[in-house]
PDB file of N, CA and C in Angstrom:
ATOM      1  N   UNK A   1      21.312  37.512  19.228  1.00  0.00           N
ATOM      2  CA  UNK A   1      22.043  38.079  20.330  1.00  0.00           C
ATOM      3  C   UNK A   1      21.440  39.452  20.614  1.00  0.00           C
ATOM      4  N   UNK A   2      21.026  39.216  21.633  1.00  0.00           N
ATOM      5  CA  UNK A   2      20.790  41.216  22.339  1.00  0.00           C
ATOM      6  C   UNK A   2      21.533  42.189  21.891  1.00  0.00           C
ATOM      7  N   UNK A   3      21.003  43.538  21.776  1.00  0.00           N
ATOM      8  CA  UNK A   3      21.767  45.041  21.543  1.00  0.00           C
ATOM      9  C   UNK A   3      21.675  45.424  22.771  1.00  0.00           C
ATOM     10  N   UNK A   4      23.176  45.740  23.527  1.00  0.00           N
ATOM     11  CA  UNK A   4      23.000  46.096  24.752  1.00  0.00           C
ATOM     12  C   UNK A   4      23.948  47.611  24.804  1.00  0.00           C
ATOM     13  N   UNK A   5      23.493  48.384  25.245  1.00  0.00           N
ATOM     14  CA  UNK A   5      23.808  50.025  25.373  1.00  0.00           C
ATOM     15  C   UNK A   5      25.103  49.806  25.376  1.00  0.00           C
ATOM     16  N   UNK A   6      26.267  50.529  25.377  1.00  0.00           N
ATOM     17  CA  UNK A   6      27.614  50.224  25.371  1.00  0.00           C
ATOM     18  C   UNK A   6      27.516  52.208  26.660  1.00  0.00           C
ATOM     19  N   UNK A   7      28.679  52.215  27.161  1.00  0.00           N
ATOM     20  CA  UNK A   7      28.953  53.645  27.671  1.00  0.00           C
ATOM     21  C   UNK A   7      28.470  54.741  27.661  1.00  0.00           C
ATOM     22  N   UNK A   8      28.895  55.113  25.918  1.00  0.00           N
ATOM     23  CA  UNK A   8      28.032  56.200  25.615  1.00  0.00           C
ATOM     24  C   UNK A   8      26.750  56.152  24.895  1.00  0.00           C
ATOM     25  N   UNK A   9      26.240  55.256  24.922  1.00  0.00           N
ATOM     26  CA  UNK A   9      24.947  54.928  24.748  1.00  0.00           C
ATOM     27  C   UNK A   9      24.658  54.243  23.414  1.00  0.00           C
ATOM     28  N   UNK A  10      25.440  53.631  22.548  1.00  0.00           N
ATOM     29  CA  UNK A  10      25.581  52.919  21.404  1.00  0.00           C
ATOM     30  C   UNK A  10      24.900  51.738  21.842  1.00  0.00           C
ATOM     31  N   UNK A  11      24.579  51.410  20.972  1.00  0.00           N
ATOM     32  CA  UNK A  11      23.705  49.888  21.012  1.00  0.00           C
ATOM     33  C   UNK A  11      25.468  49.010  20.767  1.00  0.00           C
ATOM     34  N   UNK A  12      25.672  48.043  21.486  1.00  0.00           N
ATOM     35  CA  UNK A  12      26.835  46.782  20.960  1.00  0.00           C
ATOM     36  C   UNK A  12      26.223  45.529  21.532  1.00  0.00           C
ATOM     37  N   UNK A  13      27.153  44.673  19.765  1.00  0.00           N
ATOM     38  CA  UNK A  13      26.245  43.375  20.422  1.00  0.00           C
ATOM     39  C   UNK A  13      27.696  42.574  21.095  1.00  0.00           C
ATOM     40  N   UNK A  14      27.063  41.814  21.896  1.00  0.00           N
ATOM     41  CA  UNK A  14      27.929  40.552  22.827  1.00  0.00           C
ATOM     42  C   UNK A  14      28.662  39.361  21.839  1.00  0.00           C
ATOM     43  N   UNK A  15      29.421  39.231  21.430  1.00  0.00           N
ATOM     44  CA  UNK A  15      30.238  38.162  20.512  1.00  0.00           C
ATOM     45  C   UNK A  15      29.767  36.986  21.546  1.00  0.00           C
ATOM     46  N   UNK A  16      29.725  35.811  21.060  1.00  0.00           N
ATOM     47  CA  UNK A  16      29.387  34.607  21.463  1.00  0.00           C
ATOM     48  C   UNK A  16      31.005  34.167  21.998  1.00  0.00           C
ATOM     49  N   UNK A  17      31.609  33.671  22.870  1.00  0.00           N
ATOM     50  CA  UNK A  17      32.522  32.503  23.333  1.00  0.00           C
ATOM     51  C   UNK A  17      32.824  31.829  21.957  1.00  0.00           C
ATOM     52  N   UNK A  18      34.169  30.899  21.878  1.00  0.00           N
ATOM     53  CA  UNK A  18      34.443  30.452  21.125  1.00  0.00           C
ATOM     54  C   UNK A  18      33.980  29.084  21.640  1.00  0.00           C
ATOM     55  N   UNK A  19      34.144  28.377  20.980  1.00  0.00           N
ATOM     56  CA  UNK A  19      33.407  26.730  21.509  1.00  0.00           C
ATOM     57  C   UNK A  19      34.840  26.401  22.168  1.00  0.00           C
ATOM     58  N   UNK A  20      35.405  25.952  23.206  1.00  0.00           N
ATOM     59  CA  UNK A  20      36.011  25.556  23.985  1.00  0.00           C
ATOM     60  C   UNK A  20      37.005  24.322  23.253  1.00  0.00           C
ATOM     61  N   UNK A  21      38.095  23.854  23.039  1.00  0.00           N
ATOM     62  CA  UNK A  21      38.871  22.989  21.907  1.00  0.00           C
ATOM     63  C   UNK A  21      38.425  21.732  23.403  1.00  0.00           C
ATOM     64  N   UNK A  22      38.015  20.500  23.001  1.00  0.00           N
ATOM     65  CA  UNK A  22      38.143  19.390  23.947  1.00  0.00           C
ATOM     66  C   UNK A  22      38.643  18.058  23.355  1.00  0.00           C
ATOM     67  N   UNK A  23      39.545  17.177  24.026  1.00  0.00           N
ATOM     68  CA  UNK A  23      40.065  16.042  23.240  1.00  0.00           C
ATOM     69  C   UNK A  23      39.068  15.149  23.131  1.00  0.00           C
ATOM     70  N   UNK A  24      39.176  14.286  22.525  1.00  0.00           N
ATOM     71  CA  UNK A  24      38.179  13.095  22.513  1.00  0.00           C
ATOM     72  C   UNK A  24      38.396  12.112  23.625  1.00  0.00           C
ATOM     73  N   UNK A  25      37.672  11.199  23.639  1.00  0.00           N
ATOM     74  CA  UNK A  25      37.462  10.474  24.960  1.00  0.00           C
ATOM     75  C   UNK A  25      38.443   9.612  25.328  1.00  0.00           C
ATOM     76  N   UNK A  26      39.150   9.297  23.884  1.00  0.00           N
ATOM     77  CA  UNK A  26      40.090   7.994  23.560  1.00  0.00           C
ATOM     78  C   UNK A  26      41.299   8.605  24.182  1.00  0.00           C
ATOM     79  N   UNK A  27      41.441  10.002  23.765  1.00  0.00           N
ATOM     80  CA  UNK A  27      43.004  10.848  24.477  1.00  0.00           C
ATOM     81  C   UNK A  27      42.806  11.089  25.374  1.00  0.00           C
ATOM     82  N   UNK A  28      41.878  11.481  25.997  1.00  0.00           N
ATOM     83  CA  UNK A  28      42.059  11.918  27.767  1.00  0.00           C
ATOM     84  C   UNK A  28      41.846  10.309  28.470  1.00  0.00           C
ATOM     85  N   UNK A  29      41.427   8.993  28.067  1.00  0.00           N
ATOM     86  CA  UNK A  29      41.596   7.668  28.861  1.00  0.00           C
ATOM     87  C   UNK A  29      43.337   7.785  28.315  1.00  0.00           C
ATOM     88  N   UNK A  30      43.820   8.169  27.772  1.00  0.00           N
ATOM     89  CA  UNK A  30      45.076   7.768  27.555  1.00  0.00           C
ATOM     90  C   UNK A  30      46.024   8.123  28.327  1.00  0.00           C
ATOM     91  N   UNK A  31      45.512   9.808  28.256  1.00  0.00           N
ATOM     92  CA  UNK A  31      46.946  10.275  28.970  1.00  0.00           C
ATOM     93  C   UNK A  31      46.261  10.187  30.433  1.00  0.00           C
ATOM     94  N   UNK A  32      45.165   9.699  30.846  1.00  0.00           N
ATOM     95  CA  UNK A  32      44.580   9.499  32.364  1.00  0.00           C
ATOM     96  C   UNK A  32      45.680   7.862  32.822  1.00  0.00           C
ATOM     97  N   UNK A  33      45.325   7.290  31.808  1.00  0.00           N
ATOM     98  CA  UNK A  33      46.663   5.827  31.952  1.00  0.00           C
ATOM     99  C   UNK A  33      47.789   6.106  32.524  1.00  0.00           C
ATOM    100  N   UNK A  34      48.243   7.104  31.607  1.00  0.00           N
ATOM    101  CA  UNK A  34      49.852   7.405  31.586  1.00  0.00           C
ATOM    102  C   UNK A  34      49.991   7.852  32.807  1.00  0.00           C
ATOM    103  N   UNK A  35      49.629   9.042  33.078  1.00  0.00           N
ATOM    104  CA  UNK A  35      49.709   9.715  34.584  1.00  0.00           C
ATOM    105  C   UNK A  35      49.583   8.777  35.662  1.00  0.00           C
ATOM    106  N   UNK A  36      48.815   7.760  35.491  1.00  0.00           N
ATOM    107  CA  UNK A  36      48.491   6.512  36.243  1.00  0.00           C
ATOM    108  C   UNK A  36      49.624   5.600  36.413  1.00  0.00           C
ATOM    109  N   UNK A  37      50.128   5.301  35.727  1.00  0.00           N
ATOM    110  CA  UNK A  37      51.132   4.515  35.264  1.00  0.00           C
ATOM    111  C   UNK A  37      52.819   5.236  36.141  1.00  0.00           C
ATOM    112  N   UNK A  38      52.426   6.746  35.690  1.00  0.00           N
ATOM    113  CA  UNK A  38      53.703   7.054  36.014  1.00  0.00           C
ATOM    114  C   UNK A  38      53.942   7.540  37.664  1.00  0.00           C
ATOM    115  N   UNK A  39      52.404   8.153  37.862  1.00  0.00           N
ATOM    116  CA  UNK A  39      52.451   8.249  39.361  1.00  0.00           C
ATOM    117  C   UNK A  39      52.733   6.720  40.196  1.00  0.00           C
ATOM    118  N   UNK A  40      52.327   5.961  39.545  1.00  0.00           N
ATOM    119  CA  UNK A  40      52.491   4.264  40.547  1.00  0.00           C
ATOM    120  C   UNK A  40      53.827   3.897  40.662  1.00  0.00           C
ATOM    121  N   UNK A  41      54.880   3.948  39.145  1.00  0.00           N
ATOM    122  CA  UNK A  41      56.012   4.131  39.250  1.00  0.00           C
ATOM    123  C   UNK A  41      56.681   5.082  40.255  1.00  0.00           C
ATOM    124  N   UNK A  42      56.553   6.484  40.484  1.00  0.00           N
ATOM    125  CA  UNK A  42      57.014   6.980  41.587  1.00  0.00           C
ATOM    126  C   UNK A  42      56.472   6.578  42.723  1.00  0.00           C
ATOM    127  N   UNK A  43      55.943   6.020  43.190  1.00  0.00           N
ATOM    128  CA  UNK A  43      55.453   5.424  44.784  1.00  0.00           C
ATOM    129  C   UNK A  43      55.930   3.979  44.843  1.00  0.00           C
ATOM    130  N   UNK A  44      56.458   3.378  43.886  1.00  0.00           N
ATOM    131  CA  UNK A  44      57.113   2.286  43.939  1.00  0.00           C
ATOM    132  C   UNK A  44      58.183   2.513  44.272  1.00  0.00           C
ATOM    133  N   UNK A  45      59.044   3.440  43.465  1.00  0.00           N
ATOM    134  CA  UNK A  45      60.628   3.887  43.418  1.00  0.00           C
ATOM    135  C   UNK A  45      60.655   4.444  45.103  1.00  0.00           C
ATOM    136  N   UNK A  46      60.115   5.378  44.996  1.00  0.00           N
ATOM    137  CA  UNK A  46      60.233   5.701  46.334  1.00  0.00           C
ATOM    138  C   UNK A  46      59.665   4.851  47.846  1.00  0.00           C
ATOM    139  N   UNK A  47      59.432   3.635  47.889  1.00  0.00           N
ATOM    140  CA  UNK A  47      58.762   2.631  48.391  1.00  0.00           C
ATOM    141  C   UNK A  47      60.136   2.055  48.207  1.00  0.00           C
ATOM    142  N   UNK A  48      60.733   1.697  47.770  1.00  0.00           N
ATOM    143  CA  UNK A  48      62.373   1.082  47.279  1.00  0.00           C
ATOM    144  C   UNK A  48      62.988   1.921  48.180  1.00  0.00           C
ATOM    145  N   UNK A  49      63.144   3.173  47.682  1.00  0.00           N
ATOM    146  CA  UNK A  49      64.801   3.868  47.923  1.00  0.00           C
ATOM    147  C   UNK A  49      64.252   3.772  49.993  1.00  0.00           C
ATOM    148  N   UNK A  50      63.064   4.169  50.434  1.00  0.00           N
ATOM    149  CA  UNK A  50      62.768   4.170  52.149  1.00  0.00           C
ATOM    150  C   UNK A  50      62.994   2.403  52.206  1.00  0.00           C
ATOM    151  N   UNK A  51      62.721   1.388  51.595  1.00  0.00           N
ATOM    152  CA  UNK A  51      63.410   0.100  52.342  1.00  0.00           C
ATOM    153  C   UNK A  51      64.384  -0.032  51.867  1.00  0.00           C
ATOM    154  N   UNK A  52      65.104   0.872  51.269  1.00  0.00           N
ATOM    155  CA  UNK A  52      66.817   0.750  50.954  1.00  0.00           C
ATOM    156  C   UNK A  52      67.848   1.345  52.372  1.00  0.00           C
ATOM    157  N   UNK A  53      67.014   2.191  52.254  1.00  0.00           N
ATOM    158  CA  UNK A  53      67.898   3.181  53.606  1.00  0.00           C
ATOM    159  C   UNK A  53      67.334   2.573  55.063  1.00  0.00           C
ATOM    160  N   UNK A  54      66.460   2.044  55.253  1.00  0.00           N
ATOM    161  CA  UNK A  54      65.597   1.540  56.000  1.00  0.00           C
ATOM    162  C   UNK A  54      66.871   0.179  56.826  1.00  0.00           C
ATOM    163  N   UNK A  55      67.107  -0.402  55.716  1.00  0.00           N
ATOM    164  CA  UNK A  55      67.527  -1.937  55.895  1.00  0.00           C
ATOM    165  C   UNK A  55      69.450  -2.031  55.850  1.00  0.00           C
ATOM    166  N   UNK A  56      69.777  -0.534  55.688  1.00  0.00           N
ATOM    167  CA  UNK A  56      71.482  -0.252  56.143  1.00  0.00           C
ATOM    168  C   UNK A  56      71.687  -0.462  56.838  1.00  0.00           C
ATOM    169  N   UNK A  57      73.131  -1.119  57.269  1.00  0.00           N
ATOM    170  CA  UNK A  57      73.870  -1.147  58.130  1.00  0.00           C
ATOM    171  C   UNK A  57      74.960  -1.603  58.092  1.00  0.00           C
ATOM    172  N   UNK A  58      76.096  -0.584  59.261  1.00  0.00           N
ATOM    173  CA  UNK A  58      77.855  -0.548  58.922  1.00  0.00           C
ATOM    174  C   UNK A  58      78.746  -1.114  60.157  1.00  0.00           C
ATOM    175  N   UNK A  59      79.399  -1.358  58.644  1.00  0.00           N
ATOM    176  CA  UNK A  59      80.555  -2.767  60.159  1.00  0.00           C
ATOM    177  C   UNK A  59      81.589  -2.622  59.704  1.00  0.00           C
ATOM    178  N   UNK A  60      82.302  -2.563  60.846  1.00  0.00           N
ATOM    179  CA  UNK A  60      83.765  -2.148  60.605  1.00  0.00           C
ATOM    180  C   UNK A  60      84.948  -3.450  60.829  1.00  0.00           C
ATOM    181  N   UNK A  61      85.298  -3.551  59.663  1.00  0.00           N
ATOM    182  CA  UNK A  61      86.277  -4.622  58.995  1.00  0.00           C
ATOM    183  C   UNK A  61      87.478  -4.423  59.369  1.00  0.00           C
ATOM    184  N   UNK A  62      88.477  -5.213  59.782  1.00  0.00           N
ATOM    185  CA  UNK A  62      90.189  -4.459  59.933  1.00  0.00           C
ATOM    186  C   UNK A  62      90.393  -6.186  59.476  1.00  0.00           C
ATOM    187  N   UNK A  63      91.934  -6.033  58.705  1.00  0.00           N
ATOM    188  CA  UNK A  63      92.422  -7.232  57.959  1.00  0.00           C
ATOM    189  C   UNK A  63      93.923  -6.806  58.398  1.00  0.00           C
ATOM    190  N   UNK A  64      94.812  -7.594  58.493  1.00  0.00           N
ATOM    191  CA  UNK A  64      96.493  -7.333  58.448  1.00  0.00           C
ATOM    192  C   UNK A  64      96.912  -8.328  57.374  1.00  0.00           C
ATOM    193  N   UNK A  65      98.292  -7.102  56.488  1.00  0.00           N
ATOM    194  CA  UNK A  65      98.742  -8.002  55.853  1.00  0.00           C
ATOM    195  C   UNK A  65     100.232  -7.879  56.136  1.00  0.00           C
ATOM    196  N   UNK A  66     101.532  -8.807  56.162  1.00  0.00           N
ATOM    197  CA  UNK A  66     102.430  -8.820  56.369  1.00  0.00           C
ATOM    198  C   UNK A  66     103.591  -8.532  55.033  1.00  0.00           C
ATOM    199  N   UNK A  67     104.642  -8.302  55.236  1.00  0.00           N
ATOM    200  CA  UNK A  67     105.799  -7.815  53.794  1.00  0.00           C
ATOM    201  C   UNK A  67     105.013  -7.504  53.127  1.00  0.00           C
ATOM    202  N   UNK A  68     104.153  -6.308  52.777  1.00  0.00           N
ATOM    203  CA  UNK A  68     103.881  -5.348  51.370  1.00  0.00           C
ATOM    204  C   UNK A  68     104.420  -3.925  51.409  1.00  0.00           C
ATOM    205  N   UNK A  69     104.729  -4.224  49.989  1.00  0.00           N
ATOM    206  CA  UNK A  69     105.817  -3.243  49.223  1.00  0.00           C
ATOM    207  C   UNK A  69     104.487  -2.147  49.133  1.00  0.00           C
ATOM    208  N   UNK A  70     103.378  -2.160  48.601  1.00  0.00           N
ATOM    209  CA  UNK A  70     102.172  -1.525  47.297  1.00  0.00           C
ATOM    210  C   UNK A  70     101.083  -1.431  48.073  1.00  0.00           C
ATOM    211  N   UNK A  71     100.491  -0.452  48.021  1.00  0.00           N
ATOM    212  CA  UNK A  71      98.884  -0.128  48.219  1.00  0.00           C
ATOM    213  C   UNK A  71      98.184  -0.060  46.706  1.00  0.00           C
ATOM    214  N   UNK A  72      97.589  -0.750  46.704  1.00  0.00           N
ATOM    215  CA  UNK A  72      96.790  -0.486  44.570  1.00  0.00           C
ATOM    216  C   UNK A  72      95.085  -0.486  45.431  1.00  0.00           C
ATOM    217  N   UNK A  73      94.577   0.649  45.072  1.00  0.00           N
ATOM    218  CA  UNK A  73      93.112   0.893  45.534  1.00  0.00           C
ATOM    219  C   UNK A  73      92.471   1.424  43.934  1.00  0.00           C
ATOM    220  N   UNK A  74      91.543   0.646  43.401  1.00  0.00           N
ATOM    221  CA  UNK A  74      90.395   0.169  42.322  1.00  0.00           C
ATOM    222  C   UNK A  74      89.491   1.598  42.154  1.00  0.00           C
ATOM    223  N   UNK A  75      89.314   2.197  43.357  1.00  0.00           N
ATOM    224  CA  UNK A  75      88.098   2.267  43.159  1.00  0.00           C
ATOM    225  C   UNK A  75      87.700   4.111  44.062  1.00  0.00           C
ATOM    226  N   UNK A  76      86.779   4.673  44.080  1.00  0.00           N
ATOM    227  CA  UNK A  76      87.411   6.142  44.411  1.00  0.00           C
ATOM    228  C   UNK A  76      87.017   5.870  45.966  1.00  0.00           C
ATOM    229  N   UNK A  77      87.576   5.222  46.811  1.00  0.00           N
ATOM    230  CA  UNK A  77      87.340   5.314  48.292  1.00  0.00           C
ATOM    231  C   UNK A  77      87.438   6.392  48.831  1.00  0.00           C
ATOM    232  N   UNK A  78      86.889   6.302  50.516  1.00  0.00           N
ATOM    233  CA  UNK A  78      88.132   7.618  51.121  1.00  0.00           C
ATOM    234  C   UNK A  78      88.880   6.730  51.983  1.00  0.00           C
ATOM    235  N   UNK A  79      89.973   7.459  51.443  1.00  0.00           N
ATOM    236  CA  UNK A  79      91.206   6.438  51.985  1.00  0.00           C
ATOM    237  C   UNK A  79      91.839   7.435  53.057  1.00  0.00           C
ATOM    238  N   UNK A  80      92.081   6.800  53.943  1.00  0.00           N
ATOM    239  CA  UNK A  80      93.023   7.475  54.788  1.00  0.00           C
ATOM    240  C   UNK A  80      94.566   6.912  55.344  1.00  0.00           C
ATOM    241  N   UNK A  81      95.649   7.446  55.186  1.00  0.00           N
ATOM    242  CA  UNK A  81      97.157   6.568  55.164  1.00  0.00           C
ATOM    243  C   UNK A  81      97.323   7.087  56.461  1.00  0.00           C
ATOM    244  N   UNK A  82      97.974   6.424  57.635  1.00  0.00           N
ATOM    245  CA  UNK A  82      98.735   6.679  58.792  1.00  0.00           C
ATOM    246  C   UNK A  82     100.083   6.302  58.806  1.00  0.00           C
ATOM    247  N   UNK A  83     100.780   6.476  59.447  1.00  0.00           N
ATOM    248  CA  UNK A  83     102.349   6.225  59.025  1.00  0.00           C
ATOM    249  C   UNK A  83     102.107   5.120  60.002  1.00  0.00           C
ATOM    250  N   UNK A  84     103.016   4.090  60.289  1.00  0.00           N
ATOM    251  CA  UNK A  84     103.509   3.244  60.788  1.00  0.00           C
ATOM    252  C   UNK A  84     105.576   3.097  61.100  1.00  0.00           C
ATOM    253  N   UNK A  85     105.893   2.350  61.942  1.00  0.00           N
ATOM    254  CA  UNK A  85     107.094   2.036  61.773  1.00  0.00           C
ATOM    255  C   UNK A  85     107.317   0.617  60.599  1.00  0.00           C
ATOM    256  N   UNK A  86     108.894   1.073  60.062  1.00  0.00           N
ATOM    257  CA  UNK A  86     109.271   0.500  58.733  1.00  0.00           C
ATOM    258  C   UNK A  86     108.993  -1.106  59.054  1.00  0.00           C
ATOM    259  N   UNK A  87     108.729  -2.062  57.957  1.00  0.00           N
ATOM    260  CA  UNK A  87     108.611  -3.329  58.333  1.00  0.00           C
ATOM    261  C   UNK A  87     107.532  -3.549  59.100  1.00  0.00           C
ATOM    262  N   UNK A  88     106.388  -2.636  59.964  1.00  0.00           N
ATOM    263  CA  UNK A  88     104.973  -3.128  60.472  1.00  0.00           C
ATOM    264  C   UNK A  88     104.102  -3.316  59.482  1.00  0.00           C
ATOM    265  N   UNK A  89     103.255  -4.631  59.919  1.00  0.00           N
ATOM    266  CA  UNK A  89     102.577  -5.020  58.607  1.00  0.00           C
ATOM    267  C   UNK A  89     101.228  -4.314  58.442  1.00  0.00           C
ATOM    268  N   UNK A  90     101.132  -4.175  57.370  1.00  0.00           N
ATOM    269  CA  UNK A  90      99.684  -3.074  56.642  1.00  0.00           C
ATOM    270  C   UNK A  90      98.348  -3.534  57.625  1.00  0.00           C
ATOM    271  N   UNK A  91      97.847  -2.427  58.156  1.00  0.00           N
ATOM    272  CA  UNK A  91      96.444  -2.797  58.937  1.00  0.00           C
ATOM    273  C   UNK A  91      95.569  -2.215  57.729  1.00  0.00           C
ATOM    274  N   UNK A  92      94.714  -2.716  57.189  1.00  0.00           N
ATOM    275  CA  UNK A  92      93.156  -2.084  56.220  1.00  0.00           C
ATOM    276  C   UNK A  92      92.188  -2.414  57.259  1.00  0.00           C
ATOM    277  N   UNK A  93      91.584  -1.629  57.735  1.00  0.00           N
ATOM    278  CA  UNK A  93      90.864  -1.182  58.167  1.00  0.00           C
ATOM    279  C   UNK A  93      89.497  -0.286  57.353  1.00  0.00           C
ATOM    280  N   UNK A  94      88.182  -1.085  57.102  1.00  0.00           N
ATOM    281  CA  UNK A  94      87.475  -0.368  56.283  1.00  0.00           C
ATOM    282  C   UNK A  94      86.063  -1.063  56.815  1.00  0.00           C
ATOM    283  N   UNK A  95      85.458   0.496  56.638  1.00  0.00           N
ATOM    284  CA  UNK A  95      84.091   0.594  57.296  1.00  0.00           C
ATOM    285  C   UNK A  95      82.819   0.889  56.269  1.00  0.00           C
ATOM    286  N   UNK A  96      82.642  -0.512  56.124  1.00  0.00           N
ATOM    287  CA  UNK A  96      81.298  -0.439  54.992  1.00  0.00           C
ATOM    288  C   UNK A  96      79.964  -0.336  55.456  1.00  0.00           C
ATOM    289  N   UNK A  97      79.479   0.520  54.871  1.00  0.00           N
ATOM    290  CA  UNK A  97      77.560   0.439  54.914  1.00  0.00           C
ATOM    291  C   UNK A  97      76.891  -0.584  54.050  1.00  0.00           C
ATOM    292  N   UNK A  98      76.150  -1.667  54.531  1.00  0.00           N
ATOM    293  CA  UNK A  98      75.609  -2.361  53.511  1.00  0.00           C
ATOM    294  C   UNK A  98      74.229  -2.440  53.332  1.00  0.00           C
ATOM    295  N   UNK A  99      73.530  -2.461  52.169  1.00  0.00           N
ATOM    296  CA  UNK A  99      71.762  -2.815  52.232  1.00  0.00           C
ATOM    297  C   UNK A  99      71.671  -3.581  50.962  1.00  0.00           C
ATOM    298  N   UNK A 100      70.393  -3.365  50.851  1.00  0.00           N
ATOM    299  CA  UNK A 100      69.750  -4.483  50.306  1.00  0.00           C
ATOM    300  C   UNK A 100      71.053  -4.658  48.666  1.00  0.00           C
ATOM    301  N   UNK A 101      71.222  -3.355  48.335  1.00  0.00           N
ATOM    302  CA  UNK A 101      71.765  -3.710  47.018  1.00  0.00           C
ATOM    303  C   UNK A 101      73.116  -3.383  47.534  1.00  0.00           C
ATOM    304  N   UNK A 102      74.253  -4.146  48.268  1.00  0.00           N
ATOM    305  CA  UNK A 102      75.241  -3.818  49.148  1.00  0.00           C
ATOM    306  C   UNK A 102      76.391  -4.116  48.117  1.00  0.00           C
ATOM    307  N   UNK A 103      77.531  -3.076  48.473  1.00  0.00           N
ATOM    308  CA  UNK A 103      78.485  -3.168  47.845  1.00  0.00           C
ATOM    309  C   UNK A 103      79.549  -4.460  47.616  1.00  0.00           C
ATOM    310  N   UNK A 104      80.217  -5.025  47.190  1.00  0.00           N
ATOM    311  CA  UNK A 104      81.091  -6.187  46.392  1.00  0.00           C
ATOM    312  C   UNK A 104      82.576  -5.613  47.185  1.00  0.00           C
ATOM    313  N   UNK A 105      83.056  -6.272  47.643  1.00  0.00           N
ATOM    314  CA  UNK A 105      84.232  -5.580  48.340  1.00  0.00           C
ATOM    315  C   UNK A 105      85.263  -6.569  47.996  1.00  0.00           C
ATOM    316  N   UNK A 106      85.947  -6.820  47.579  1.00  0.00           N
ATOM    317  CA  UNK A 106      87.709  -7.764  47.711  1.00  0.00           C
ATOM    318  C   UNK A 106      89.263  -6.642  48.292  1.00  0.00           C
ATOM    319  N   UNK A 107      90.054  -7.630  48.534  1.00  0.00           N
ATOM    320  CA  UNK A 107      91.372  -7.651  48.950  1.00  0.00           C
ATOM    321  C   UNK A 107      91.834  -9.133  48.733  1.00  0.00           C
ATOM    322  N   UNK A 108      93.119  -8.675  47.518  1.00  0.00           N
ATOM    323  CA  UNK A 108      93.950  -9.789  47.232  1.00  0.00           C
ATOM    324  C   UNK A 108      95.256  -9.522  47.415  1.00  0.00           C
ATOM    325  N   UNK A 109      96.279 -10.749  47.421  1.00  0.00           N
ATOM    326  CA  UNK A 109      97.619  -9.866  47.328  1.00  0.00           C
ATOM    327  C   UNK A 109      97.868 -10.489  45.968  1.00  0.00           C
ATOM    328  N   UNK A 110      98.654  -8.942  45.831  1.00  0.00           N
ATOM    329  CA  UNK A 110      99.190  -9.325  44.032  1.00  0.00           C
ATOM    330  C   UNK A 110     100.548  -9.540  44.079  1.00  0.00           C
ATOM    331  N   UNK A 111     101.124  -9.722  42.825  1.00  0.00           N
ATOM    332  CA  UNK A 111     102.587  -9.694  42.826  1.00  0.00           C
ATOM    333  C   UNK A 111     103.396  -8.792  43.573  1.00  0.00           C
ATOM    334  N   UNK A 112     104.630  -8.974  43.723  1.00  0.00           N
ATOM    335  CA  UNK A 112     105.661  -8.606  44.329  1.00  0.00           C
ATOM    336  C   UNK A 112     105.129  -7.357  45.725  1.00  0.00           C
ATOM    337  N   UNK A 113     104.369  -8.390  46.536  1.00  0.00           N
ATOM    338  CA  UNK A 113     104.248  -7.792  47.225  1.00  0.00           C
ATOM    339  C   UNK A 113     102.726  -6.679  47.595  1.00  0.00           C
ATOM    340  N   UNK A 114     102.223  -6.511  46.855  1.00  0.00           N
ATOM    341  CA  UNK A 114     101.021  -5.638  46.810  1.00  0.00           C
ATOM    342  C   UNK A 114      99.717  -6.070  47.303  1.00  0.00           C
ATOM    343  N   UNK A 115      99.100  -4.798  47.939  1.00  0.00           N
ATOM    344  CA  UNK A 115      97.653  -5.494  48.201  1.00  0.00           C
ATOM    345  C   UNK A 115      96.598  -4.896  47.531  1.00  0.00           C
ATOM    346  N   UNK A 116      95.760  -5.212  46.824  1.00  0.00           N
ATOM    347  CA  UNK A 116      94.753  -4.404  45.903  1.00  0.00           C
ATOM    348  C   UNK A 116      93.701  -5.031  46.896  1.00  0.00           C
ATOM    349  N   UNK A 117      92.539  -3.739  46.764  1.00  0.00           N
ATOM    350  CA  UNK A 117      91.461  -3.515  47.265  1.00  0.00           C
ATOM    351  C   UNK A 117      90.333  -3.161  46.355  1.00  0.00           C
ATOM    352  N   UNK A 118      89.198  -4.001  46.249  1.00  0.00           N
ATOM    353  CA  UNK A 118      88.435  -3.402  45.092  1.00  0.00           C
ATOM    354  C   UNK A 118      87.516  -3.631  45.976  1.00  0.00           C
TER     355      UNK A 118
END
């Protein structure tokens, strides 16, 4: 290695670089896979969720039921109650969005009177 003047005029020598740490060939094809692997997975997923939203669509349902005592709702809807006069029979009225992986909807009547909605 050269003696090269330093400031005040000292001879200093240049330290060599350390040799650079590099993986072997077998670990960088590996984690080159993985990244591979996982980037394809996100362009799939997201290739899904745009023909998920893509392929929605909402329709609005109304059902009447006559003599119920009970509203029993399953499930965390948004529900909205309107009053009616006493003895008019229950209108459900419900406005679903559906796609490819579309929601499961029932209405039964249960005992003494009730209508459950799941």
């Amino acid at each position: 290695m050269p003696a090269l003047p330093d400031e005040v005029g000292r001879a200093s020598t240049l330290a060599e670089p350390a040799a650079a740490y590099r993986a072997s060939a077998l670990v960088r094809r590996a984690l080159l896979a993985l990244a591979a692997v996982i980037a394809l997975a996100m362009v799939a997923l997201g290739t899904l969720s745009l023909l998920d939203l893509a392929a929605r669509h909402t329709t609005e349902e109304r059902a009447t039921y006559t003599d119920v005592r009970a509203l029993v709702v399953d499930d965390a809807s948004d529900i909205r109650l309107t009053s009616a006069r006493a003895g008019a029979p229950l209108q459900v009225v419900a406005r679903v969005t559906e796609g490819p992986a579309s929601p499961e909807r029932r209405a039964r009547r249960a005992a003494r009177g009730a209508v459950q909605r799941r």
